[in-house]
Protein backbone atom coordinates (compact mmCIF):
# COMPACT_ATOMS: atom_id res chain seq x y z
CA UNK A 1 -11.33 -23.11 -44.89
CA UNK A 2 -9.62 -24.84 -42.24
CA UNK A 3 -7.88 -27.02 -44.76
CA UNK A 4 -4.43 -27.61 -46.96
CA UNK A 5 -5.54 -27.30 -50.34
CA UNK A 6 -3.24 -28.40 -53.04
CA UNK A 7 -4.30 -28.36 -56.67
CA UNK A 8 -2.25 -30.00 -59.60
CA UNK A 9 -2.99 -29.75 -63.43
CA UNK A 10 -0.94 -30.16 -66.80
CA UNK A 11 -3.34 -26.71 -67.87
CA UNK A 12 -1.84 -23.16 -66.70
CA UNK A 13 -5.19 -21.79 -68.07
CA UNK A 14 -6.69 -23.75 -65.37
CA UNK A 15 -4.71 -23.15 -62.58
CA UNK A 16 -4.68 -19.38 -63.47
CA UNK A 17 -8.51 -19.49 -62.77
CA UNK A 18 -7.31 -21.14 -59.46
CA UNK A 19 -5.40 -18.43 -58.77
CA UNK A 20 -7.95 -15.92 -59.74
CA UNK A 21 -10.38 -17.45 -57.12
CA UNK A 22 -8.28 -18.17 -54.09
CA UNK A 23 -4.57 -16.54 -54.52
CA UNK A 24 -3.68 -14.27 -51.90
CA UNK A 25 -6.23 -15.11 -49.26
CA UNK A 26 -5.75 -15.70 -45.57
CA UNK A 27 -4.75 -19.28 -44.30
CA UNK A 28 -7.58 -19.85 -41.76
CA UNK A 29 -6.93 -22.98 -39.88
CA UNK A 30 -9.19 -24.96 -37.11
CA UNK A 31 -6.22 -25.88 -35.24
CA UNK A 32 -2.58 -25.93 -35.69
CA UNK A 33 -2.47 -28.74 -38.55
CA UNK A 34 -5.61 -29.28 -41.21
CA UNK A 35 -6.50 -32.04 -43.56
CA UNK A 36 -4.29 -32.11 -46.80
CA UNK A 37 -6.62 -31.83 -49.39
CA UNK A 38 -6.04 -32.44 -53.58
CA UNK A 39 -7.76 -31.63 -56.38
CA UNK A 40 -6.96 -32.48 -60.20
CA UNK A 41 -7.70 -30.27 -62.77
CA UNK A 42 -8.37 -31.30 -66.08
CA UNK A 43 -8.74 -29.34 -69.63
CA UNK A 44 -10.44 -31.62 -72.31
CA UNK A 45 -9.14 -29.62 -75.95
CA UNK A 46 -11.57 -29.37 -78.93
CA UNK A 47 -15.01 -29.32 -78.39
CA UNK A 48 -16.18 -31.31 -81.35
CA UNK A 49 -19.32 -33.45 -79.63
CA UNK A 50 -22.03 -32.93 -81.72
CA UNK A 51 -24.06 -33.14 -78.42
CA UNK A 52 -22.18 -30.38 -76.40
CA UNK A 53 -24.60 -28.18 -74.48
CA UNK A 54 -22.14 -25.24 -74.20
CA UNK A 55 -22.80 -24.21 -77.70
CA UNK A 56 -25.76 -22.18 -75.69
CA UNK A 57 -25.31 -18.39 -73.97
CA UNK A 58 -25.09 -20.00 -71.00
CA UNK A 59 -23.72 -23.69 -69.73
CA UNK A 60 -26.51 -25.79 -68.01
CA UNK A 61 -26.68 -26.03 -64.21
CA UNK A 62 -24.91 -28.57 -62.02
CA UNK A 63 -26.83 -31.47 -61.18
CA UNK A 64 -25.64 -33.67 -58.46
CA UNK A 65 -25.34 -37.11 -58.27
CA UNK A 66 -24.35 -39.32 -55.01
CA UNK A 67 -22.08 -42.49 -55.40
CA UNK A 68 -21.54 -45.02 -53.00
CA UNK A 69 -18.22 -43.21 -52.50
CA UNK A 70 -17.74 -40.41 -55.00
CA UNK A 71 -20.22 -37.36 -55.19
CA UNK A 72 -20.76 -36.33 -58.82
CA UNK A 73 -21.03 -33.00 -60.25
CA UNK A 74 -22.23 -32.93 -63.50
CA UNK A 75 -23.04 -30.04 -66.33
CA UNK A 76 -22.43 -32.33 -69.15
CA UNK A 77 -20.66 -34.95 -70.77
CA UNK A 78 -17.15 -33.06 -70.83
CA UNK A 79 -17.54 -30.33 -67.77
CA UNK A 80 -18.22 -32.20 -64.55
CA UNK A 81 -16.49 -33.10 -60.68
CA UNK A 82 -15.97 -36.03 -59.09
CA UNK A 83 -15.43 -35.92 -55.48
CA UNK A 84 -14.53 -38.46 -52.51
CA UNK A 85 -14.31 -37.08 -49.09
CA UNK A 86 -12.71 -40.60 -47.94
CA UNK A 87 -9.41 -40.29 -50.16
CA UNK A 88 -9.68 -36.45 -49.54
CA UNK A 89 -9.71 -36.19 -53.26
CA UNK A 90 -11.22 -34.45 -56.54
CA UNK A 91 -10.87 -33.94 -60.21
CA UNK A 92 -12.38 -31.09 -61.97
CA UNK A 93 -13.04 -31.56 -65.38
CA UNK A 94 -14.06 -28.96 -67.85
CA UNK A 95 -13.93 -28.17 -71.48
CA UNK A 96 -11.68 -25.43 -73.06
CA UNK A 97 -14.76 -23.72 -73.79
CA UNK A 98 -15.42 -23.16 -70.00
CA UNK A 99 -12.25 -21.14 -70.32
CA UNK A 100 -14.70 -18.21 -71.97
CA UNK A 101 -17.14 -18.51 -68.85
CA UNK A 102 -14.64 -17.79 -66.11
CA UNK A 103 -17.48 -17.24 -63.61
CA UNK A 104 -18.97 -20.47 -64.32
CA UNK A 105 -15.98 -22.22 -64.38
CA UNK A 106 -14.93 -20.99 -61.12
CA UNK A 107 -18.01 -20.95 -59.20
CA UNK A 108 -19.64 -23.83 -60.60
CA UNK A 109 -17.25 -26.52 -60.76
CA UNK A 110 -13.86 -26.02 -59.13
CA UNK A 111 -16.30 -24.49 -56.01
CA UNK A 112 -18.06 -27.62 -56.29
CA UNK A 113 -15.11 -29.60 -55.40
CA UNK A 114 -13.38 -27.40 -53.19
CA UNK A 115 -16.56 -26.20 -50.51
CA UNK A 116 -17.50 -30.23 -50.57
CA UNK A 117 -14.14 -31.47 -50.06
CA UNK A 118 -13.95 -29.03 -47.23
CA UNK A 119 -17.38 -29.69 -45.79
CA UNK A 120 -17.01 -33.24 -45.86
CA UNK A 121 -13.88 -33.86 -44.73
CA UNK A 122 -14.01 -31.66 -41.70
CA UNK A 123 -17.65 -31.96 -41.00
CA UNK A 124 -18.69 -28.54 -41.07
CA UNK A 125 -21.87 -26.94 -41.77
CA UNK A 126 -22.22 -25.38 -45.07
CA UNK A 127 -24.36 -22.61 -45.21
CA UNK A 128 -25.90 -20.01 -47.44
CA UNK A 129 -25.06 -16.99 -45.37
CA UNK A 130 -22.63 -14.13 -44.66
CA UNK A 131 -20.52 -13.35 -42.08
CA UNK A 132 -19.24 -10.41 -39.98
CA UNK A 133 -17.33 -9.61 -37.51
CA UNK A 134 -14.94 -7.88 -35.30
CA UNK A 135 -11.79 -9.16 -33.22
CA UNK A 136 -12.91 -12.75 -33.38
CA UNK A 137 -16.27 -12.60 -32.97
CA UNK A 138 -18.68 -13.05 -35.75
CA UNK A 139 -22.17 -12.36 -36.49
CA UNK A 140 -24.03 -15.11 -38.69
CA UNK A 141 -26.14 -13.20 -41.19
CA UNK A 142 -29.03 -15.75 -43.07
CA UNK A 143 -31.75 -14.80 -45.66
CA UNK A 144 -33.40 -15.36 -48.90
CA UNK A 145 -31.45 -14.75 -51.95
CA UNK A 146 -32.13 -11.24 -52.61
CA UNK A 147 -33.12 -10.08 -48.88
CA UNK A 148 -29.93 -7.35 -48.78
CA UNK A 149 -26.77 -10.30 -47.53
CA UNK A 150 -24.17 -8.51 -50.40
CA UNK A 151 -25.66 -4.68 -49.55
CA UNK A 152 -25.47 -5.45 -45.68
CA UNK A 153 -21.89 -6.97 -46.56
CA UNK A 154 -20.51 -3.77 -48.18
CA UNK A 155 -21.72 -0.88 -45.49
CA UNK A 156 -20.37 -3.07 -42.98
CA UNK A 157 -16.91 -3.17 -44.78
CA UNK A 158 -17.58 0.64 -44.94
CA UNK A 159 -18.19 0.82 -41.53
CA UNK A 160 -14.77 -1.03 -40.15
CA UNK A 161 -16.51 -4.38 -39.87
CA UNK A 162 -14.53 -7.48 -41.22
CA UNK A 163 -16.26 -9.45 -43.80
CA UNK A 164 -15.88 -13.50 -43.52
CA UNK A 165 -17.61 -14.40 -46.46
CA UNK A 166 -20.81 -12.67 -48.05
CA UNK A 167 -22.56 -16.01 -49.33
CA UNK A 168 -21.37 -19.34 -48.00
CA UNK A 169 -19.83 -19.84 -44.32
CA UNK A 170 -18.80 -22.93 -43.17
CA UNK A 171 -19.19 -23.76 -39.32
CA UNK A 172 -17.18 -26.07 -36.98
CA UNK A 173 -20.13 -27.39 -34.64
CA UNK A 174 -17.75 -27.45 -32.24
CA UNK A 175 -17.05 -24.46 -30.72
CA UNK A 176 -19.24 -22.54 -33.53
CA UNK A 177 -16.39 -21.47 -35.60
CA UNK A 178 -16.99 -20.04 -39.39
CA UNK A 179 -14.96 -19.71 -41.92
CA UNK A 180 -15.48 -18.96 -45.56
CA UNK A 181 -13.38 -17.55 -48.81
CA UNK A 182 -13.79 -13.52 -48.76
CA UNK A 183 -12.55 -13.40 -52.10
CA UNK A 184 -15.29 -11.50 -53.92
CA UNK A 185 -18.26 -9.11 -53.52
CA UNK A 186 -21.31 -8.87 -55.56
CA UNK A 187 -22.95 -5.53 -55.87
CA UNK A 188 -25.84 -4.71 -57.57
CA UNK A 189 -25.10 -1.32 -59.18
CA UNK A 190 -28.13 0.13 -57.30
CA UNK A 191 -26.09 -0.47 -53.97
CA UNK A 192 -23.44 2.28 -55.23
CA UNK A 193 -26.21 5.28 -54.56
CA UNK A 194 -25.95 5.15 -51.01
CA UNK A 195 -21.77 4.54 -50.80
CA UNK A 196 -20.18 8.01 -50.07
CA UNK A 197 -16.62 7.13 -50.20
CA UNK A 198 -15.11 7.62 -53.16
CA UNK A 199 -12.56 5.01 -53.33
CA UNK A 200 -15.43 2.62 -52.44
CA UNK A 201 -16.66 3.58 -55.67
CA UNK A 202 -14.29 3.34 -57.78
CA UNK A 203 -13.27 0.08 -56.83
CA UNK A 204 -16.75 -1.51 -57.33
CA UNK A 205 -17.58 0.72 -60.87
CA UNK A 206 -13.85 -0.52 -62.41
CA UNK A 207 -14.60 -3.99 -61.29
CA UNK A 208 -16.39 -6.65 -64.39
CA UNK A 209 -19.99 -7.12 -64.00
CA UNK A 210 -21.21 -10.67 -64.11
CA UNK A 211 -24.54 -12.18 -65.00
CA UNK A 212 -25.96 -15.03 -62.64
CA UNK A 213 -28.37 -17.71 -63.15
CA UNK A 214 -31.34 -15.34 -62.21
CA UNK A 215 -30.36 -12.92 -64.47
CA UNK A 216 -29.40 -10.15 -61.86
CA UNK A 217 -26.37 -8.98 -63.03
CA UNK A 218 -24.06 -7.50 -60.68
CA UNK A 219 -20.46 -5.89 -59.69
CA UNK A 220 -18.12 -8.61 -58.78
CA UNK A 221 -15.24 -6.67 -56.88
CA UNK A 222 -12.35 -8.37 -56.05
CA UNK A 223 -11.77 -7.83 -52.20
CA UNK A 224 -8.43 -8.66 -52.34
CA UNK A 225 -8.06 -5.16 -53.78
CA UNK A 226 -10.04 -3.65 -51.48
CA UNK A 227 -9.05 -0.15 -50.84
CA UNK A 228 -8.28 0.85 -47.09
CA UNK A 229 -9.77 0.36 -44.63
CA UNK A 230 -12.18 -2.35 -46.14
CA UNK A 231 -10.80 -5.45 -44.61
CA UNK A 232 -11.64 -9.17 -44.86
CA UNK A 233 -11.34 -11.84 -41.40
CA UNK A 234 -7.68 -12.89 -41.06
CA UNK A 235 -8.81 -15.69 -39.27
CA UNK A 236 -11.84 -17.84 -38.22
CA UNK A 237 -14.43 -15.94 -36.15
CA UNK A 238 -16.52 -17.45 -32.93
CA UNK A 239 -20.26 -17.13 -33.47
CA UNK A 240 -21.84 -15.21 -31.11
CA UNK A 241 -25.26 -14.60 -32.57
CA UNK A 242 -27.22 -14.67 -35.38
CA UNK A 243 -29.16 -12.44 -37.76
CA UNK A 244 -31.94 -13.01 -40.01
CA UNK A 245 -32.65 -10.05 -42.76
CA UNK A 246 -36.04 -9.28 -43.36
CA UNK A 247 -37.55 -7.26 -46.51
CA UNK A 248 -40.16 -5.64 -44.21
CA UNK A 249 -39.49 -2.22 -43.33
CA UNK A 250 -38.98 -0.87 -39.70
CA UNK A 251 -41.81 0.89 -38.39
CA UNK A 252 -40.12 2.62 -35.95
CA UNK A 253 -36.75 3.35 -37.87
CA UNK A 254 -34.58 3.84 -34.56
CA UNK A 255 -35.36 -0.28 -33.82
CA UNK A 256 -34.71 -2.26 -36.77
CA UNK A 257 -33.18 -5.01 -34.40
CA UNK A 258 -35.90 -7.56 -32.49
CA UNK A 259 -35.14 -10.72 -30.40
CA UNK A 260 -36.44 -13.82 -32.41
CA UNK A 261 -37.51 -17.19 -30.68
CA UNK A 262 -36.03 -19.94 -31.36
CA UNK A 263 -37.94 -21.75 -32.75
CA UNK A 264 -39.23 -19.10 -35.30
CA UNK A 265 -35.58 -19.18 -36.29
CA UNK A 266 -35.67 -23.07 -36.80
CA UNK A 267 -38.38 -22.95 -38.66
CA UNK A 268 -36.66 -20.27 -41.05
CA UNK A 269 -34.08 -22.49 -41.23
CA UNK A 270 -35.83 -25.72 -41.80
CA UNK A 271 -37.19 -23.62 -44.95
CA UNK A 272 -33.85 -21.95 -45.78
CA UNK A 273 -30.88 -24.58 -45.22
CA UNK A 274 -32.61 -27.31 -46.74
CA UNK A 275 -28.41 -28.89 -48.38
CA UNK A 276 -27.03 -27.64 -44.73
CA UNK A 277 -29.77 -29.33 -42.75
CA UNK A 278 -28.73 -33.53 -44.38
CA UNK A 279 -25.20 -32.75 -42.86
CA UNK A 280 -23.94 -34.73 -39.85
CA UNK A 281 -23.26 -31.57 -38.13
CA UNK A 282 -26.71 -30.45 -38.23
CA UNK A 283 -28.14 -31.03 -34.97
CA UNK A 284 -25.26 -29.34 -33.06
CA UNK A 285 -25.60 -26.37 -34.89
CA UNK A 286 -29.69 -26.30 -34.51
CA UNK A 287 -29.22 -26.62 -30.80
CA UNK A 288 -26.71 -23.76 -30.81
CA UNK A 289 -29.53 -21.78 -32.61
CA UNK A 290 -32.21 -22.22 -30.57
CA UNK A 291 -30.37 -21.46 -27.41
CA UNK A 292 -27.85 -18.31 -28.45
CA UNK A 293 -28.96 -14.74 -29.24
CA UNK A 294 -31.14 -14.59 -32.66
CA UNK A 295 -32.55 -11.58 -34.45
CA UNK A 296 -34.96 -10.21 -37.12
CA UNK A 297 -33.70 -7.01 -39.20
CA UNK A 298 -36.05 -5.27 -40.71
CA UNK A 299 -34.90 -2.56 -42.97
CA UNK A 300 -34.26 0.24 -42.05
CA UNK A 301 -34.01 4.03 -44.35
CA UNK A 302 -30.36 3.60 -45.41
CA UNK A 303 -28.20 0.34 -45.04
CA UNK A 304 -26.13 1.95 -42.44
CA UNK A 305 -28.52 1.92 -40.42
CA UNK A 306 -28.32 -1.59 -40.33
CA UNK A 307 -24.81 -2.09 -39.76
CA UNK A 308 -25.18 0.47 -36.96
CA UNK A 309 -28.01 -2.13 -35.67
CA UNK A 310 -25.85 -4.97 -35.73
CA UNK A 311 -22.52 -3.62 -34.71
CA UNK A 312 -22.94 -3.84 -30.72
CA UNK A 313 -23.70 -7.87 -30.99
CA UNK A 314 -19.89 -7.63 -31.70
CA UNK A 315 -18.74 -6.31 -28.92
């Protein structure tokens, strides 16, 4: 993410859920050297508070809280993050009972710290979006939770496309360069109808199923396991256009693609980016918008119909 990341903690339980989230993926630097960034992670033993809130099925959101100079992440009293951007620091602390919610753990709290620390000290934009892309060039992909990101994600894998990320991308506002952590994909199990490669398969019915917030639950394969050829970015990609998925279906199947103004696609965004849009880099990054190539995809009668929609913004 265009940073060093180094993380230090007495607890090898800890740093194995480190591991599990960011071990083996591809160094993608801005330029030649990038910020050295630490985070602490501590493992409070022995939850005995009468008050703890993880005695419930599931641990209670994040809430966020700004400092004068730390940003706080906060579940409860004994799982939360502190974060300063100006000492290029954080400390993740969580109880050992976070140990038996992996996913939370991972997503919720070390994420926390790592995609702020990231954001912040780099000034990037931090957006809920995928990626794709081909030989350095990548395609932004934006829409609602639920509008097909993950579904469009995997066919393009299929396809020979390189993923980036499939949910948050980080861009450089200058010079519209993403990058993002391809480490997982979530598939909803419906998705695995319409894949015809067997190996595809296989990988995403072996991997564990996970239950978000919403309830959805859904395949989270590991794409560092990927088999061949599904292959994540190596490196950062240059943004050469953007895509915004649509639940309406095509009426003429054979054009699922349309040019969008730009300033419909502002206005999508003033809806849809609402953390992204308080970030310094902001304004760079809505000028780039309104005056580079934007699109509506409407959905089309199989998802690869999509990726065959996309595909020649790439080249």
């Amino acid at each position: 993410m265009g940073a060093h990341f180094r993380f230090r903690s007495d607890s090898k339980a800890l740093l194995d859920v480190v591991d599990m989230a960011y071990a083996g993926l591809p160094a993608h630097l801005f330029a030649r050297e990038g910020p050295e960034l630490e985070v602490e992670l501590r493992l409070l033993p022995g939850d005995v508070d009468v008050g703890d809130t993880l005695v419930a099925e599931e641990p209670p959101s994040v809430r966020t809280r700004l400092g004068e100079r730390i940003v706080y992440g906060v579940m409860d009293a004994r799982n939360y993050v502190l974060v300063s951007p100006q000492v290029r620091r954080a400390r993740v602390v969580a109880s050992d009972r976070m140990l038996d919610r992996p996913y939370h753990l991972r997503y919720e709290l070390i994420e926390f710290a790592v995609f702020l620390l990231a954001a912040r000290c780099q000034g990037l934009v931090p957006l809920h979006a995928a990626c794709l892309g081909r030989d350095g060039r990548g395609v932004l992909v934006l829409g609602a939770s639920g509008a097909g990101k993950s579904t469009l994600a995997l066919h393009a894998l299929a396809a020979g496309l390189e993923l980036l990320s499939e949910d948050a991308v980080f861009v450089h506002p200058v010079g519209m360069v993403a990058t993002g952590i391809a480490n997982y994909l979530h598939v909803h199990a419906d998705a695995l109808e319409r894949i015809d490669d067997e190996a595809t398969r296989a990988w995403i019915e072996s991997s564990p199923v996970i239950r978000r917030r919403s309830g959805v639950r859904k395949h989270e394969a590991d794409l560092r396991r990927a088999p061949a050829p599904l292959r994540t970015a190596a490196t950062p990609l240059r943004l050469v256009a953007t895509v915004i998925l649509s639940t309406e279906p095509a009426e003429d199947p054979a054009a699922l693609l349309e040019p969008m103004p730009g300033r419909d696609a502002l206005a999508f965004l003033d809806t849809d980016q609402d953390y992204a849009r308080t970030q310094p880099g902001w304004d760079l990054f809505a000028r780039w918008i309104a005056s580079s190539p934007v699109y509506r995809l409407r959905r089309g009668r199989h998802p690869g119909d999509s990726v065959d929609a996309v595909r020649p913004l790439l080249d």
